[in-house]
PDB file of N, CA and C in Angstrom:
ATOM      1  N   UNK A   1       7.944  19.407 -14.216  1.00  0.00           N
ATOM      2  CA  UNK A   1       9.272  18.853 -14.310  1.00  0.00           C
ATOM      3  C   UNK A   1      10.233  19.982 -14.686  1.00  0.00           C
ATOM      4  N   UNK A   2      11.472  20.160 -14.065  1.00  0.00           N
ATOM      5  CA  UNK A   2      12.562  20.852 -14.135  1.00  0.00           C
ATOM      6  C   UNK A   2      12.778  20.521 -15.278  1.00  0.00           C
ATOM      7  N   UNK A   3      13.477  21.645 -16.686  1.00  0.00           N
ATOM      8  CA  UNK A   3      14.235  21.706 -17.737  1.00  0.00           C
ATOM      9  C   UNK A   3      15.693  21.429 -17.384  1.00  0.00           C
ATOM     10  N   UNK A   4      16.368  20.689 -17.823  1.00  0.00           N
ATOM     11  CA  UNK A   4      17.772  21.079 -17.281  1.00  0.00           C
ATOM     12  C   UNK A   4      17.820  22.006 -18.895  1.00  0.00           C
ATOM     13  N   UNK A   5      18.782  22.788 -18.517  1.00  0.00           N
ATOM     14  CA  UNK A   5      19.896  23.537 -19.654  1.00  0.00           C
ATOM     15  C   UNK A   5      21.328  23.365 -19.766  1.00  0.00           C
ATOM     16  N   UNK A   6      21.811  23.107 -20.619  1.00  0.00           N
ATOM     17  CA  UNK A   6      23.364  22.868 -20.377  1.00  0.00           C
ATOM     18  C   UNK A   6      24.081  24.483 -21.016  1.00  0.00           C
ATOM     19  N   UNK A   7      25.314  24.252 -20.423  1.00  0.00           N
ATOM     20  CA  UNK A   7      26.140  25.909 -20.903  1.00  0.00           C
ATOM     21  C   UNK A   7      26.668  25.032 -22.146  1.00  0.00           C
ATOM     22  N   UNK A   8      26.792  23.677 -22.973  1.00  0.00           N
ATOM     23  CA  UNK A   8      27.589  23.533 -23.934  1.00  0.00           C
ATOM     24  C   UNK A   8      26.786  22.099 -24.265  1.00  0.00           C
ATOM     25  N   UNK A   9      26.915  22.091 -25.617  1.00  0.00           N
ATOM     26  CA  UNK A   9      26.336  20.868 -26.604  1.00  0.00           C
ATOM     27  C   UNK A   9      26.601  19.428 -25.781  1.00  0.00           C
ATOM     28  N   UNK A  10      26.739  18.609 -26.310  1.00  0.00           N
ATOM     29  CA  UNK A  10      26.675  17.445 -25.785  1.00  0.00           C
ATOM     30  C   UNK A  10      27.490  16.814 -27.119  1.00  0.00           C
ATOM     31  N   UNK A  11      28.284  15.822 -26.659  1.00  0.00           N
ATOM     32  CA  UNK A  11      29.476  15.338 -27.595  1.00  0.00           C
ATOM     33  C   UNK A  11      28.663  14.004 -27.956  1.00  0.00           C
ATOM     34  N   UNK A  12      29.292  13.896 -29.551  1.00  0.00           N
ATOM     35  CA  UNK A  12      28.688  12.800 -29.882  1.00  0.00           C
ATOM     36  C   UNK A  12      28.435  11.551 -28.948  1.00  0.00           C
ATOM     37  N   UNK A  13      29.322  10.957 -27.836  1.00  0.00           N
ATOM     38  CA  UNK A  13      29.581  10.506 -26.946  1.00  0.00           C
ATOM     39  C   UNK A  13      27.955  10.327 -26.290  1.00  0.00           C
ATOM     40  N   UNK A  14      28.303  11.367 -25.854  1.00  0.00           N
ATOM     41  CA  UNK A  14      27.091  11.578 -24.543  1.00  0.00           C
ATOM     42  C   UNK A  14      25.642  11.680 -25.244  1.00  0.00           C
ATOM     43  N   UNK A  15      25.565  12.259 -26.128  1.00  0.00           N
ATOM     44  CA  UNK A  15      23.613  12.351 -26.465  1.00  0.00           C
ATOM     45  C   UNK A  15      23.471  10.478 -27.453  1.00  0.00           C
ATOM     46  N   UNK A  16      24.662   9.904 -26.872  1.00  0.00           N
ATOM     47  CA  UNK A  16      24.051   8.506 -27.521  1.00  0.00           C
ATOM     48  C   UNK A  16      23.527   7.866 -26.397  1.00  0.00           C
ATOM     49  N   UNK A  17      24.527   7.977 -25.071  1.00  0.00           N
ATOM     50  CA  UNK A  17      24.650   7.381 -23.938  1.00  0.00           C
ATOM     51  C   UNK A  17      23.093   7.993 -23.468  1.00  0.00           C
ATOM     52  N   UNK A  18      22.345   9.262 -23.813  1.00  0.00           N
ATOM     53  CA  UNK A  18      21.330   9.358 -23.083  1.00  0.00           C
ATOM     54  C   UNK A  18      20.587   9.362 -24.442  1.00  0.00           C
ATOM     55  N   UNK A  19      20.518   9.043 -25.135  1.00  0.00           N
ATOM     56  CA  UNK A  19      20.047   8.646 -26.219  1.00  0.00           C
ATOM     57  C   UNK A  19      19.355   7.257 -25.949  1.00  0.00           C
ATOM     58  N   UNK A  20      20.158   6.612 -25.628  1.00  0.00           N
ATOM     59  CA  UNK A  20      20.041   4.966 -25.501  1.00  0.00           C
ATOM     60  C   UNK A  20      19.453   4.953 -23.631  1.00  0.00           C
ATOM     61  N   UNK A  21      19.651   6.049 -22.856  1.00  0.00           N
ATOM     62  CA  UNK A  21      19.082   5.699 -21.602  1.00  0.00           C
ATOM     63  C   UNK A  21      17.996   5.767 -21.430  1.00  0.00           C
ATOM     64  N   UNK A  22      17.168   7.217 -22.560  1.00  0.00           N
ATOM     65  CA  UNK A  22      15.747   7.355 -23.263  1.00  0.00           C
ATOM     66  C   UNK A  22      15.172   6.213 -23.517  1.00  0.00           C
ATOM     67  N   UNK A  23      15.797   5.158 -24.236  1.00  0.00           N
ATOM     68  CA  UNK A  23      15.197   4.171 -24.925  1.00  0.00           C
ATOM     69  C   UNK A  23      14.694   3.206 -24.006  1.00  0.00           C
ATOM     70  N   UNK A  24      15.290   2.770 -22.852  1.00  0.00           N
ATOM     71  CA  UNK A  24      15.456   1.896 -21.807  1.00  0.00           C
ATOM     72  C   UNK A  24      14.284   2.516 -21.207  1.00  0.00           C
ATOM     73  N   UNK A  25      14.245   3.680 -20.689  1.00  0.00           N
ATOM     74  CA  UNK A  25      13.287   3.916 -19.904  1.00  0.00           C
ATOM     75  C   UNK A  25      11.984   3.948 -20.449  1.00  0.00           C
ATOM     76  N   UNK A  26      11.614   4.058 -21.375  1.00  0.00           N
ATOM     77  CA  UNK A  26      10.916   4.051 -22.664  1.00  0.00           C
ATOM     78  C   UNK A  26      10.335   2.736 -22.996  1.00  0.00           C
ATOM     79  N   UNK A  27      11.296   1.633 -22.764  1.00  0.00           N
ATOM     80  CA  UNK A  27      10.850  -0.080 -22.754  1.00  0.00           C
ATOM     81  C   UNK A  27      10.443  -0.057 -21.134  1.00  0.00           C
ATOM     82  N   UNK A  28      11.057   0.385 -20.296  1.00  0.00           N
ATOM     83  CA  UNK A  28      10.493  -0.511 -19.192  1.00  0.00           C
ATOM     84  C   UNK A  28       9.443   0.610 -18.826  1.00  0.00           C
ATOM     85  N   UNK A  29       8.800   1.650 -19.029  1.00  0.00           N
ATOM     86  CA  UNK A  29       7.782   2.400 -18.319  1.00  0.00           C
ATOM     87  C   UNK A  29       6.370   1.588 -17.967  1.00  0.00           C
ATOM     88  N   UNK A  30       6.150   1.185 -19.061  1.00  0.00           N
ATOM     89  CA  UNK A  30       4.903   0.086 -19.076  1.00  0.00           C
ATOM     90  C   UNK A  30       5.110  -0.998 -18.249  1.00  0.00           C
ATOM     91  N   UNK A  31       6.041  -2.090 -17.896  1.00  0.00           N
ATOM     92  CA  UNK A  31       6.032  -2.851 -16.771  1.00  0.00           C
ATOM     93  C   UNK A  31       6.378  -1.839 -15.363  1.00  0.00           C
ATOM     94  N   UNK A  32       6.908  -1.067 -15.056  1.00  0.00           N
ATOM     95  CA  UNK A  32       6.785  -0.109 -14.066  1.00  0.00           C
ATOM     96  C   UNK A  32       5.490   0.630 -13.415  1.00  0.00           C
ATOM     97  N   UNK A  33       4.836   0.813 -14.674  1.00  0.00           N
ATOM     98  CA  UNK A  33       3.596   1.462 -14.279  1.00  0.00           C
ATOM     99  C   UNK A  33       2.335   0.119 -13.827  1.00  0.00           C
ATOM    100  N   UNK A  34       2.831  -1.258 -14.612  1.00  0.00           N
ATOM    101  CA  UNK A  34       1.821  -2.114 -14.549  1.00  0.00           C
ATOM    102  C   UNK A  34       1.922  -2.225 -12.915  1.00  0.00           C
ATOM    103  N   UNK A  35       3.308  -2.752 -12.623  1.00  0.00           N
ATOM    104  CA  UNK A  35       3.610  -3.140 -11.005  1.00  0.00           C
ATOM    105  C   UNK A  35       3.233  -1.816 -10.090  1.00  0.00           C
ATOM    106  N   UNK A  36       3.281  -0.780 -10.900  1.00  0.00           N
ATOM    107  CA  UNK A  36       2.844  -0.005 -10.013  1.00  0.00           C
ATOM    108  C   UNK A  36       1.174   0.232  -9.526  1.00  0.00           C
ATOM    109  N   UNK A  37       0.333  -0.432 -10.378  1.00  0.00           N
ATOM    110  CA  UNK A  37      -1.453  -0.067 -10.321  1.00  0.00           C
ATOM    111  C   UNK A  37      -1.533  -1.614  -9.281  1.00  0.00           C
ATOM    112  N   UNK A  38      -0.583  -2.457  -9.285  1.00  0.00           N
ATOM    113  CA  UNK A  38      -0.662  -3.872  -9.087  1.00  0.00           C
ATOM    114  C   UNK A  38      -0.827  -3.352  -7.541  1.00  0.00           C
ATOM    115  N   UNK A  39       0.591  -2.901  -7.208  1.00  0.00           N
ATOM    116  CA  UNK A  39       0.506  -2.407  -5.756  1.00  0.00           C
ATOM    117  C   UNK A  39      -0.333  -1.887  -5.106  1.00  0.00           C
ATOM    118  N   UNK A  40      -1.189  -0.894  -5.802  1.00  0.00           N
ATOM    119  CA  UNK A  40      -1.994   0.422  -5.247  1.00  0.00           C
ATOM    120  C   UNK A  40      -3.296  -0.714  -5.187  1.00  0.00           C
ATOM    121  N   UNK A  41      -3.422  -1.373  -6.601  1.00  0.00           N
ATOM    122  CA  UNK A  41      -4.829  -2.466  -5.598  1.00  0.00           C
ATOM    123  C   UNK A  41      -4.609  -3.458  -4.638  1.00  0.00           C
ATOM    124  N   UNK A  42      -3.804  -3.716  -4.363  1.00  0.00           N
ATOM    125  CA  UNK A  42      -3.394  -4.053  -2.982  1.00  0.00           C
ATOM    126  C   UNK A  42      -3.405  -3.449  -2.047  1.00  0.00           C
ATOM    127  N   UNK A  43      -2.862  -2.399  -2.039  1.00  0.00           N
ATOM    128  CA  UNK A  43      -3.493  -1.032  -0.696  1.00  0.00           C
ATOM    129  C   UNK A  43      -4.907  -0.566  -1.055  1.00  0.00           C
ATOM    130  N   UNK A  44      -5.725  -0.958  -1.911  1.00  0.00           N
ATOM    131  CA  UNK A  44      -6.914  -0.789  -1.995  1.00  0.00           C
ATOM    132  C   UNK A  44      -8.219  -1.771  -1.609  1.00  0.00           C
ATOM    133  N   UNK A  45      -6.792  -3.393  -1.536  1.00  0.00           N
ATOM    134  CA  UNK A  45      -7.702  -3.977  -0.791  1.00  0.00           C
ATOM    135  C   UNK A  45      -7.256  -4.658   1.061  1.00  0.00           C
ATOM    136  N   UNK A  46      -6.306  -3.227   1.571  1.00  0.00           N
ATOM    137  CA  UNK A  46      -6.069  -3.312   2.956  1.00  0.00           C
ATOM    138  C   UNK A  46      -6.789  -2.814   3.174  1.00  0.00           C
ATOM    139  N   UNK A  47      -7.368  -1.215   2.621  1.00  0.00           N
ATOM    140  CA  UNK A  47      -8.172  -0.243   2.569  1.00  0.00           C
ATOM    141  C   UNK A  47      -9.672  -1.055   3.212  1.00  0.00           C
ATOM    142  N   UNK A  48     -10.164  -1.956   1.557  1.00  0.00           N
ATOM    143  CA  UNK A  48     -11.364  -2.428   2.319  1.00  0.00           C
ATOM    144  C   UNK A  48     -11.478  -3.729   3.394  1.00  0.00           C
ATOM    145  N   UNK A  49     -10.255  -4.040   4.082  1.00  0.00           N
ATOM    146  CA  UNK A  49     -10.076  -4.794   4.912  1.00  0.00           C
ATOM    147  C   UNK A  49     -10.758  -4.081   5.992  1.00  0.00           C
ATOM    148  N   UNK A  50     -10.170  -3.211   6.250  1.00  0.00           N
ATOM    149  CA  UNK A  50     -10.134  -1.934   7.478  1.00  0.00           C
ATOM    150  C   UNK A  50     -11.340  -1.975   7.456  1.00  0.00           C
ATOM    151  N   UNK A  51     -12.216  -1.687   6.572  1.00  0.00           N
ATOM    152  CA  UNK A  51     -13.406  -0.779   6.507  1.00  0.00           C
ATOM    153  C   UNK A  51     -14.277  -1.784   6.711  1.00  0.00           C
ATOM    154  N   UNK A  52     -14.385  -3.195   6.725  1.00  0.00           N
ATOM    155  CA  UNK A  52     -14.876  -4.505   6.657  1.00  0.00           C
ATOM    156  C   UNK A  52     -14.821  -4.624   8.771  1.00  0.00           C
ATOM    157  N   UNK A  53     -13.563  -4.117   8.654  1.00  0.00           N
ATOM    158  CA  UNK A  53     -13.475  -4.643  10.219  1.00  0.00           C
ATOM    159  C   UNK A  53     -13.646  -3.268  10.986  1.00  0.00           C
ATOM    160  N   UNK A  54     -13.881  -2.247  10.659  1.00  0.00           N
ATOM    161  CA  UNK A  54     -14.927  -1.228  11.678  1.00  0.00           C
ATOM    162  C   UNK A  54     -16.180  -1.597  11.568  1.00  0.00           C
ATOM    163  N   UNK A  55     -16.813  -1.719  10.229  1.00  0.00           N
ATOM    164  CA  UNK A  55     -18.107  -1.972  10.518  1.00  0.00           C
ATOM    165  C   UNK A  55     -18.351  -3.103  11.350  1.00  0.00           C
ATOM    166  N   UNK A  56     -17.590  -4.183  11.051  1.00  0.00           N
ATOM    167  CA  UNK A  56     -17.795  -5.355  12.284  1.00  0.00           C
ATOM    168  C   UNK A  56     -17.925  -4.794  13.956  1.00  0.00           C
ATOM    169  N   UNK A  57     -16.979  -3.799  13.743  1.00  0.00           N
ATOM    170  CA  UNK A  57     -16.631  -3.624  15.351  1.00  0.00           C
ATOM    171  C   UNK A  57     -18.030  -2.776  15.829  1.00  0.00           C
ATOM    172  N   UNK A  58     -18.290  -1.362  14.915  1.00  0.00           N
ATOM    173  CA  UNK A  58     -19.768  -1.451  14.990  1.00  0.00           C
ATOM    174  C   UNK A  58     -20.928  -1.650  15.114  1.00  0.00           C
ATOM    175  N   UNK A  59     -21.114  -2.815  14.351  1.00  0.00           N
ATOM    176  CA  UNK A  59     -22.378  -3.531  14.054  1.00  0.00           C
ATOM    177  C   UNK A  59     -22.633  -4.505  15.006  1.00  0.00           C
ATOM    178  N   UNK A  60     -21.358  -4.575  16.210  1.00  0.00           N
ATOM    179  CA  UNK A  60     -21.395  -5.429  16.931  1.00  0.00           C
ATOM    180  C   UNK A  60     -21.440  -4.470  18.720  1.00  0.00           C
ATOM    181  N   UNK A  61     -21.629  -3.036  18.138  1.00  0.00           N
ATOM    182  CA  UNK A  61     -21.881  -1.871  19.335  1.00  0.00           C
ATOM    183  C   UNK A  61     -20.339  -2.142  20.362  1.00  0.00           C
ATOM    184  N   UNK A  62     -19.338  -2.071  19.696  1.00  0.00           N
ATOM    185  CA  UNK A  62     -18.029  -1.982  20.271  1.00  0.00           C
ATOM    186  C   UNK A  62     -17.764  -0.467  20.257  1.00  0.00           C
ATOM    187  N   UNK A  63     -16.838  -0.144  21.371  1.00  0.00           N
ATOM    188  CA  UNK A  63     -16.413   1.410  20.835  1.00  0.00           C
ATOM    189  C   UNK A  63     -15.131   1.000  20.738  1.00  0.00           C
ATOM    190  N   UNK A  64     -14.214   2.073  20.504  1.00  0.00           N
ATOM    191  CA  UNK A  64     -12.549   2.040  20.617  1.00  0.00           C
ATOM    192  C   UNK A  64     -12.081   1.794  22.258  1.00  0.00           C
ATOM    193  N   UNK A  65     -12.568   2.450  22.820  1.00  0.00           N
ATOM    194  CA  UNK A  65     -12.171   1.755  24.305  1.00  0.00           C
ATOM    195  C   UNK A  65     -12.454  -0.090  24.563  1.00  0.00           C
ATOM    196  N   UNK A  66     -13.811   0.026  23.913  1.00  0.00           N
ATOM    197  CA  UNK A  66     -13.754  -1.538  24.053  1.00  0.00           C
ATOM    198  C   UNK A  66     -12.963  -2.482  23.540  1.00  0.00           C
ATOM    199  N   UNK A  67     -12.733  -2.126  22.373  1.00  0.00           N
ATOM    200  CA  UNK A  67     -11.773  -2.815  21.762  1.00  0.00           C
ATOM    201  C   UNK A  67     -10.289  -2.887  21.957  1.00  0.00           C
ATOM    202  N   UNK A  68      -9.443  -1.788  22.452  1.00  0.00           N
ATOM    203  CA  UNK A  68      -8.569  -1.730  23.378  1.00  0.00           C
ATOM    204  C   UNK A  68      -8.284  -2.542  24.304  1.00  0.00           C
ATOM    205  N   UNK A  69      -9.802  -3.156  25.227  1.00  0.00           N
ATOM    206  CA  UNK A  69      -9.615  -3.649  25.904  1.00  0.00           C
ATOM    207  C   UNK A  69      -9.368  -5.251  25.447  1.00  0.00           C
ATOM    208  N   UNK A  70     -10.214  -5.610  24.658  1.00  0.00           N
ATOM    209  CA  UNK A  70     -10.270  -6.955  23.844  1.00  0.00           C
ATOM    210  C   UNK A  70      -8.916  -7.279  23.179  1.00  0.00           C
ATOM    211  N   UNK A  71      -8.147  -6.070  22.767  1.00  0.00           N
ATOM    212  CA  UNK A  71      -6.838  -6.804  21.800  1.00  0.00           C
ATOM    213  C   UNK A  71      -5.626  -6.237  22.609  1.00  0.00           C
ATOM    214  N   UNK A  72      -5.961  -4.942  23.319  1.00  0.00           N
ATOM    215  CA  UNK A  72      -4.700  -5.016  24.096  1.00  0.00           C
ATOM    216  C   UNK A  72      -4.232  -3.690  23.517  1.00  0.00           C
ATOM    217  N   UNK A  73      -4.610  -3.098  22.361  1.00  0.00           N
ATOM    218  CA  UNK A  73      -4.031  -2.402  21.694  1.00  0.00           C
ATOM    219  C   UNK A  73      -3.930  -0.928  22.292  1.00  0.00           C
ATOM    220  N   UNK A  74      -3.274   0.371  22.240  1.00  0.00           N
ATOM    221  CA  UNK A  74      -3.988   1.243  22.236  1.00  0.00           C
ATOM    222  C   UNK A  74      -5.092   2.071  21.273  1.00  0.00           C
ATOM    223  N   UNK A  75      -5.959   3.140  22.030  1.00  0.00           N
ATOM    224  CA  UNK A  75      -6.587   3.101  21.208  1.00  0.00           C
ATOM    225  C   UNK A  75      -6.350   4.170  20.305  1.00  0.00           C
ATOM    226  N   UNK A  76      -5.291   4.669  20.540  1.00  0.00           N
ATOM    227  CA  UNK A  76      -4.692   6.122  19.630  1.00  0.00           C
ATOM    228  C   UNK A  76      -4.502   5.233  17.743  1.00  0.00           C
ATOM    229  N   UNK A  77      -3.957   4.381  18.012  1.00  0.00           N
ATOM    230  CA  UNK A  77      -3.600   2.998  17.106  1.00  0.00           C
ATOM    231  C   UNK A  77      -4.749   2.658  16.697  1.00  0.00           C
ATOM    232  N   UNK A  78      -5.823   1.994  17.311  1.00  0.00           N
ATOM    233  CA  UNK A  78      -6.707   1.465  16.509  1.00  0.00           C
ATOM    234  C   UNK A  78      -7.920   2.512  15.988  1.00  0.00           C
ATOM    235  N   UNK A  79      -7.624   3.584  16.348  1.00  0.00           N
ATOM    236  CA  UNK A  79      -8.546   5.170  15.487  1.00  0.00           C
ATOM    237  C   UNK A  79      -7.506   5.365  14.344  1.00  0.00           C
ATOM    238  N   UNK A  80      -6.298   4.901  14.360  1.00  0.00           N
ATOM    239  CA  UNK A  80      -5.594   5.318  13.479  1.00  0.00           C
ATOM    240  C   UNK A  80      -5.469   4.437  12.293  1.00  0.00           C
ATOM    241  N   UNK A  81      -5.325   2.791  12.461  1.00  0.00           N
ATOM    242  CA  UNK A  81      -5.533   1.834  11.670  1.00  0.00           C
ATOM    243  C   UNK A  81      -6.919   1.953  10.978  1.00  0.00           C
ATOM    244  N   UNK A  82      -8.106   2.339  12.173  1.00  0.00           N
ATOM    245  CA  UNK A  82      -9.228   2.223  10.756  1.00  0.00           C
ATOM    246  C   UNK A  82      -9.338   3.482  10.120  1.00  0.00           C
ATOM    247  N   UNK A  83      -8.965   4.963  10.023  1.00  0.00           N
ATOM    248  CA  UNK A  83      -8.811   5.993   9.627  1.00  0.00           C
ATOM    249  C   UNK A  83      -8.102   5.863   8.317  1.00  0.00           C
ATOM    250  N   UNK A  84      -7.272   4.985   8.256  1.00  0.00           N
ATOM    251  CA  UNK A  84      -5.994   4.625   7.720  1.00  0.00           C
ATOM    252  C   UNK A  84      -4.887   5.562   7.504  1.00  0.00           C
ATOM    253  N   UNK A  85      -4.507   6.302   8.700  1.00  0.00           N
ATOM    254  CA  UNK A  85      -3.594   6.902   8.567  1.00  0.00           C
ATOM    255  C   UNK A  85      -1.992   6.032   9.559  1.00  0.00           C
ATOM    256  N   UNK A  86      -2.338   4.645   9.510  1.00  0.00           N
ATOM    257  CA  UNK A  86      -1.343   4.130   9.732  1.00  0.00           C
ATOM    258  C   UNK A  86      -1.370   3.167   8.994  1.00  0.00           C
ATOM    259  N   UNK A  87      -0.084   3.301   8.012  1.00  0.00           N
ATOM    260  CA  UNK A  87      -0.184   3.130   6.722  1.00  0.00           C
ATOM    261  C   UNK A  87       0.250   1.674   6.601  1.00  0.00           C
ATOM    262  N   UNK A  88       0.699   0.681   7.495  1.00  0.00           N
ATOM    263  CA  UNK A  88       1.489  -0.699   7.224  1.00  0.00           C
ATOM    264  C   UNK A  88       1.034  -1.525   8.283  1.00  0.00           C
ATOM    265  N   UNK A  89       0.160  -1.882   8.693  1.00  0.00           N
ATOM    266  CA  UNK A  89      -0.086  -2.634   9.619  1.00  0.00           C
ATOM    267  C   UNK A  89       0.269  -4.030   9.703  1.00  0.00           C
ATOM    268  N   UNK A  90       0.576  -4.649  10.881  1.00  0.00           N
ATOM    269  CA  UNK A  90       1.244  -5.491  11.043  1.00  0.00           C
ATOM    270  C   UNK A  90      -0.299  -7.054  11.041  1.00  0.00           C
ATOM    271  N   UNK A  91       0.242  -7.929  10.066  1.00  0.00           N
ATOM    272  CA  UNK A  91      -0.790  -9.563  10.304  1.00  0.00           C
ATOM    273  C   UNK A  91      -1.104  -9.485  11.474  1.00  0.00           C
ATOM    274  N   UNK A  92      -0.474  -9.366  12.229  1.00  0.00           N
ATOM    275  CA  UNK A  92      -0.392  -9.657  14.036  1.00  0.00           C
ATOM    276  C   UNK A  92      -1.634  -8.206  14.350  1.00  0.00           C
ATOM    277  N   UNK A  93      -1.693  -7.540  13.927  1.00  0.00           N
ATOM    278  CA  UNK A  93      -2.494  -6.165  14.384  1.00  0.00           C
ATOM    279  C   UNK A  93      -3.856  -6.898  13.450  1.00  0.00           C
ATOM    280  N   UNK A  94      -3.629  -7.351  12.287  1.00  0.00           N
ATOM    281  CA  UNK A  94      -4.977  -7.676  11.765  1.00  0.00           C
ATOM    282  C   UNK A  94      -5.566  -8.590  12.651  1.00  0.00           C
ATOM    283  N   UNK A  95      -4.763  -9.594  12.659  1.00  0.00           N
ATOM    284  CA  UNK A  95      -5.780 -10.834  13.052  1.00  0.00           C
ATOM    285  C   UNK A  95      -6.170 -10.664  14.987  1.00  0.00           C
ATOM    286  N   UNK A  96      -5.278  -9.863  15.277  1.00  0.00           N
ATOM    287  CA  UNK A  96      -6.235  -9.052  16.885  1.00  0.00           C
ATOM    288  C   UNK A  96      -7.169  -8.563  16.918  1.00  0.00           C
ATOM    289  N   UNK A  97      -7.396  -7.414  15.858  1.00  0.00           N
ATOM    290  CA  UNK A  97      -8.603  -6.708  15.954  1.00  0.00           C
ATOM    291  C   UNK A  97      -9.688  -7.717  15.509  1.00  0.00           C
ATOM    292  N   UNK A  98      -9.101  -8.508  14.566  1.00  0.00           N
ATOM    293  CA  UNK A  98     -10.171  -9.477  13.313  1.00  0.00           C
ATOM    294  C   UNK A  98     -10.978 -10.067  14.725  1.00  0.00           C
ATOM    295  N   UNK A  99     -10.327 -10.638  15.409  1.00  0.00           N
ATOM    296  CA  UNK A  99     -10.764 -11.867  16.717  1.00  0.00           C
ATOM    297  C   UNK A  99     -11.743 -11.247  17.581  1.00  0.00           C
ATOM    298  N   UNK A 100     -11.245  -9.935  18.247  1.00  0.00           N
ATOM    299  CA  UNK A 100     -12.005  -9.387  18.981  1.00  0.00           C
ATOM    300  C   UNK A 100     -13.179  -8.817  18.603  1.00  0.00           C
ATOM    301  N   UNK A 101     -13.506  -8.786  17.285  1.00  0.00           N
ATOM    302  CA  UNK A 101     -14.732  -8.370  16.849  1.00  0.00           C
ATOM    303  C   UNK A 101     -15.551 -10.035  15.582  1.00  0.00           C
ATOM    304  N   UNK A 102     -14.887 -10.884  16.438  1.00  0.00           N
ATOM    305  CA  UNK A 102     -15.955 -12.077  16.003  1.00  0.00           C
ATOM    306  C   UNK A 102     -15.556 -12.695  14.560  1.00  0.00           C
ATOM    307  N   UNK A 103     -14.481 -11.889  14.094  1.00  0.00           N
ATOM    308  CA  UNK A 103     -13.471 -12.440  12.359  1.00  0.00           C
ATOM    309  C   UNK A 103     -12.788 -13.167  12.632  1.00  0.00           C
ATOM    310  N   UNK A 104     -12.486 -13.847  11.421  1.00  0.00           N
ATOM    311  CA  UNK A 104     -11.271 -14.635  10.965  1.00  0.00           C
ATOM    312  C   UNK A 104     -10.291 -13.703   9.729  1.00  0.00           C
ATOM    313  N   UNK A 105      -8.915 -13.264   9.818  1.00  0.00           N
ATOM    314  CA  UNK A 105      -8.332 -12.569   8.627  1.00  0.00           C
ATOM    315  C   UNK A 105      -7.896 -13.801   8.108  1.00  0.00           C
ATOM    316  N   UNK A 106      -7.954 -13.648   7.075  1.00  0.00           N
ATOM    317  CA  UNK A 106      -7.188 -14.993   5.669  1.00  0.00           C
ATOM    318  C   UNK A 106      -6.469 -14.552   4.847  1.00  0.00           C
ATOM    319  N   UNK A 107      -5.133 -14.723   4.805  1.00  0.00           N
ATOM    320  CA  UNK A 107      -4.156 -14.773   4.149  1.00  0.00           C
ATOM    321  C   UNK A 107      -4.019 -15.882   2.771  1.00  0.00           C
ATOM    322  N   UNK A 108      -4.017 -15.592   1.434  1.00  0.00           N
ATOM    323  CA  UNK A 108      -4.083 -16.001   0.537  1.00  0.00           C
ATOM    324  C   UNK A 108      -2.390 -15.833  -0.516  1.00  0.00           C
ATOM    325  N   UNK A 109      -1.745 -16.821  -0.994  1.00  0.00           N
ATOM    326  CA  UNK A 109      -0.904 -16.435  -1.952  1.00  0.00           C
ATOM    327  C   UNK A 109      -1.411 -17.181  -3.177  1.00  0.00           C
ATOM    328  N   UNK A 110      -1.063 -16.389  -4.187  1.00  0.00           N
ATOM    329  CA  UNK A 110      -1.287 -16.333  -5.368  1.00  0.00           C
ATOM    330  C   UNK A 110      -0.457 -15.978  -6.386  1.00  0.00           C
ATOM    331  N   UNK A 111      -0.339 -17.335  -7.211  1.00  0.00           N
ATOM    332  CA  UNK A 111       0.855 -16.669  -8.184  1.00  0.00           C
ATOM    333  C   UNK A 111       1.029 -15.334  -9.092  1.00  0.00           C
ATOM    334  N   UNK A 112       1.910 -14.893  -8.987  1.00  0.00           N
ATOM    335  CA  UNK A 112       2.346 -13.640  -9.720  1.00  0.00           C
ATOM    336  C   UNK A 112       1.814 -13.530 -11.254  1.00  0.00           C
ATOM    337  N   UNK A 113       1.806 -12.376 -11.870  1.00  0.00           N
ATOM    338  CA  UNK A 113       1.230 -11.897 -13.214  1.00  0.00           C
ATOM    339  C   UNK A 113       2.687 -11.879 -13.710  1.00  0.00           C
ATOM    340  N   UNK A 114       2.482 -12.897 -15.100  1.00  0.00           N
ATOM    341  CA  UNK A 114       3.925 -12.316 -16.210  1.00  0.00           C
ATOM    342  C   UNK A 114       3.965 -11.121 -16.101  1.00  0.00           C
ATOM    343  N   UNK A 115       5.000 -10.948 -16.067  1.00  0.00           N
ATOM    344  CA  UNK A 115       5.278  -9.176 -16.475  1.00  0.00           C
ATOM    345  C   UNK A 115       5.836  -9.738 -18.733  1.00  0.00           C
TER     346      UNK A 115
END
């Protein structure tokens, strides 16, 4: 992290104003960081979505051409979805590939955690 330095003090004024902006950030870091681990296991469980539905496509002796052919997709896209270097995939992209390799994807909501 960058130091800032200032060429001149800070007036009573101002080291309250960041005085008190310290404090704020200081209360909310902990719900920030909570929502933030919240998220990442959620991309941890697209992660093992993916990895659920290659081995399907696998275990079922599909290649990427085949499957191309089954959902329509290209297959630059679907090396890239299970690689996971395409990072947001669309329901509509899940539940294509899900079909053509013999799945059902299930969508679940669930109420939210107090913060």
């Amino acid at each position: 992290m960058k130091r800032i330095v200032r060429d001149r003090l800070l007036t009573a004024e101002e080291a309250t104003k960041y005085k008190a902006i310290r404090h704020q950030v200081a209360q909310e870091l902990p719900s920030l960081a909570s929502r933030h681990h919240q998220r990442m296991a959620a991309l941890d469980q697209l992660q093992e979505i993916l990895r659920q539905l290659k081995a399907a496509r696998e275990a079922k002796g599909l290649s990427l051409a085949d499957l191309r052919e089954l959902t329509g997709m290209d297959r630059s896209a679907l090396s890239k979805l299970e690689t996971g270097r395409r990072a947001n995939p669309t329901v509509e992209t899940l539940v294509r590939y899900a079909e053509a390799v013999g799945k059902r994807l299930l969508v679940i909501l669930a109420d939210a955690e107090k913060q």
